[in-house]
C-alpha atoms as a PDB file:
ATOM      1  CA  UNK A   1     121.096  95.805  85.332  1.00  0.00           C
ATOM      2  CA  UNK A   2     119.625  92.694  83.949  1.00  0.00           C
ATOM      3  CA  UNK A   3     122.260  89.492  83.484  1.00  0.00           C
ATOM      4  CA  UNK A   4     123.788  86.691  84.983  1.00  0.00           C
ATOM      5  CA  UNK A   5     124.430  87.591  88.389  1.00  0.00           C
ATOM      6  CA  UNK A   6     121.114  88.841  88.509  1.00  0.00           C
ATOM      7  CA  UNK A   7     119.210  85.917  86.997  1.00  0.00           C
ATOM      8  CA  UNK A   8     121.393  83.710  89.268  1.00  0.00           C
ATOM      9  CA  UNK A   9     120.148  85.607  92.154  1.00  0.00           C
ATOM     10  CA  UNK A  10     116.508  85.004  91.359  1.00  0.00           C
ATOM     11  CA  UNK A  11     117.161  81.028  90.887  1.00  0.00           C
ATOM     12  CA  UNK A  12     116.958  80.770  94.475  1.00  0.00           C
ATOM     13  CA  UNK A  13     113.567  81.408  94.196  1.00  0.00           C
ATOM     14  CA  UNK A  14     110.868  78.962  92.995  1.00  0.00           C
ATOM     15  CA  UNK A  15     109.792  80.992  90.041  1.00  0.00           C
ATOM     16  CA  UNK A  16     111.074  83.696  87.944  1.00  0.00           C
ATOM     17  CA  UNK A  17     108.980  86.579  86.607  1.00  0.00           C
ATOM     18  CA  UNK A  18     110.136  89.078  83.841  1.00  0.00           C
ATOM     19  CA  UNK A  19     107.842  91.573  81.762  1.00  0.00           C
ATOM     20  CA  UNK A  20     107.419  90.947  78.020  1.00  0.00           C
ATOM     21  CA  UNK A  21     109.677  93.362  77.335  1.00  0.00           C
ATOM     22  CA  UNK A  22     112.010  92.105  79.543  1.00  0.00           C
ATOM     23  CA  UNK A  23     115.661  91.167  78.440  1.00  0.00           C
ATOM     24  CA  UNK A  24     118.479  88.825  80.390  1.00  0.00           C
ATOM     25  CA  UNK A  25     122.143  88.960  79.499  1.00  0.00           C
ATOM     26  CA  UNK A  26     122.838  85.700  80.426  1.00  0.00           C
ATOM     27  CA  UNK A  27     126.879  85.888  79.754  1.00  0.00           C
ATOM     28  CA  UNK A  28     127.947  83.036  82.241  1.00  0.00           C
ATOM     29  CA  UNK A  29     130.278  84.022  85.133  1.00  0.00           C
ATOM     30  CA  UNK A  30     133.697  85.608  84.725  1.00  0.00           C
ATOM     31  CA  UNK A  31     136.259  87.324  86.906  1.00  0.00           C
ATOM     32  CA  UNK A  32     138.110  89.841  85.773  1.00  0.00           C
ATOM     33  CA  UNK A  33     141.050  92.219  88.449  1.00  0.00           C
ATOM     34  CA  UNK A  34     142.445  95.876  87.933  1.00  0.00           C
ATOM     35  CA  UNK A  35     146.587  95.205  88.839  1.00  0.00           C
ATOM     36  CA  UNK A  36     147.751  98.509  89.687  1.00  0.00           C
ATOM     37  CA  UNK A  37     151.084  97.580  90.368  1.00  0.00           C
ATOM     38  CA  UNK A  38     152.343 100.148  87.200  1.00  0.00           C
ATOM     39  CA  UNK A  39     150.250 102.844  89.154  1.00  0.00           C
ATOM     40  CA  UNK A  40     151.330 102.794  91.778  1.00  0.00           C
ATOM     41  CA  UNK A  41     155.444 102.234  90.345  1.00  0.00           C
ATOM     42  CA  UNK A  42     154.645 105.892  88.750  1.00  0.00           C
ATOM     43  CA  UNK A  43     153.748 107.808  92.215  1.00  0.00           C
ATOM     44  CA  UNK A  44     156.647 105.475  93.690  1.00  0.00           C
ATOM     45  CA  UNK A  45     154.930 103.802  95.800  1.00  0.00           C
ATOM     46  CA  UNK A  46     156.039 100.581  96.689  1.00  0.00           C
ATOM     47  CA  UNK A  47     153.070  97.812  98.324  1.00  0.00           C
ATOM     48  CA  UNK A  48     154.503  95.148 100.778  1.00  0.00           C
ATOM     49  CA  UNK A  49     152.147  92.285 101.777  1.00  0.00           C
ATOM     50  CA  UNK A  50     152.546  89.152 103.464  1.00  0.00           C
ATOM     51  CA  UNK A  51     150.711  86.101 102.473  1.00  0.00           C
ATOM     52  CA  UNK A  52     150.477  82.624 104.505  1.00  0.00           C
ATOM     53  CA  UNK A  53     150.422  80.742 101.180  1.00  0.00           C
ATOM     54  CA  UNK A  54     150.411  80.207  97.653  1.00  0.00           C
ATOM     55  CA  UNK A  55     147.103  80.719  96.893  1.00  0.00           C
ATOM     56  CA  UNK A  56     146.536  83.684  98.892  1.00  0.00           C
ATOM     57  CA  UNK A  57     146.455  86.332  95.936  1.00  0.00           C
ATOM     58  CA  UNK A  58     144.260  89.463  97.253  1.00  0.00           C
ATOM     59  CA  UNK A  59     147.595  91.471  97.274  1.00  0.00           C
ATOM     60  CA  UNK A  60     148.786  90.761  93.840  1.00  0.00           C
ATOM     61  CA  UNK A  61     146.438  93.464  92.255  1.00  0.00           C
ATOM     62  CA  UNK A  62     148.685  95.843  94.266  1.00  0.00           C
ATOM     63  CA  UNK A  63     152.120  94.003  93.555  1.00  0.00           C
ATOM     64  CA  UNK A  64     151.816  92.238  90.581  1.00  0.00           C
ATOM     65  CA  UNK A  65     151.494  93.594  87.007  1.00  0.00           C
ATOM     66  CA  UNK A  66     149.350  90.233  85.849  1.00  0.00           C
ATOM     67  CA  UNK A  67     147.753  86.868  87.276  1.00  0.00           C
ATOM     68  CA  UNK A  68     149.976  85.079  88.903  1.00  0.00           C
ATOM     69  CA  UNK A  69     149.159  80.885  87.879  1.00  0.00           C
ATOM     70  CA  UNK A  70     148.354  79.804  91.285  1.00  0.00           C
ATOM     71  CA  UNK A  71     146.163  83.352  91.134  1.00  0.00           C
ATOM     72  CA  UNK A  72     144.747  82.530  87.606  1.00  0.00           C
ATOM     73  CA  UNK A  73     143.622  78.948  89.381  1.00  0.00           C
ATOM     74  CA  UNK A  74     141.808  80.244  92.149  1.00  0.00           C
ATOM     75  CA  UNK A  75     139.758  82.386  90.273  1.00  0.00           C
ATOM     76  CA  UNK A  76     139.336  79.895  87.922  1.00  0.00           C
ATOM     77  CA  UNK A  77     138.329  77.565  90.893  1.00  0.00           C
ATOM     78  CA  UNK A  78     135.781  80.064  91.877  1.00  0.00           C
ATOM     79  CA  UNK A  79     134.192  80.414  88.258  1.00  0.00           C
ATOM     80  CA  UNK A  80     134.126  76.449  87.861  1.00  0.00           C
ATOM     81  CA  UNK A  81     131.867  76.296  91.738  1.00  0.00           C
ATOM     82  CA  UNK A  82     129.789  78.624  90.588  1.00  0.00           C
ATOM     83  CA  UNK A  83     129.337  76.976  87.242  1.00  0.00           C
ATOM     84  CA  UNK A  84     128.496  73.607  88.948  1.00  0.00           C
ATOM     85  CA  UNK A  85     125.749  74.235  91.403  1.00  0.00           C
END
């Protein structure tokens, strides 16, 4: 499946070959997270986590119903590194 992640792959190398007919997405980088929090409130189950810190968010997608902001900045942390190298 021809896009970024793909094309960002084959940077590494020292050249990049595509067929004529050959088509790149190039969308940038995103991050996107399926919260099942709701889901998992309808079969009544209930997740409990314990996180060291703030900015330790892999357990919201099972407890939260949204990004948290200090979740929301991490990810957006992660999208701006990419970005910048």
């Amino acid at each position: 499946y021809p896009g970024t992640l793909s094309y960002y792959l084959a940077s590494a190398f020292g050249e990049v070959w595509m067929q004529p007919s050959g088509t790149v997405g190039l969308v940038g980088f995103a991050t996107s997270a399926l919260f099942l929090r709701d889901a998992l409130d309808k079969l009544g189950v209930e997740a409990q986590f314990v996180a060291r810190g703030e900015y330790k968010s892999a357990a919201n997608l099972f407890t939260q119903d949204r990004y948290t902001e200090p979740h929301r900045e991490a990810d957006a942390a992660l999208v701006n590194g990419l970005r910048a190298q």
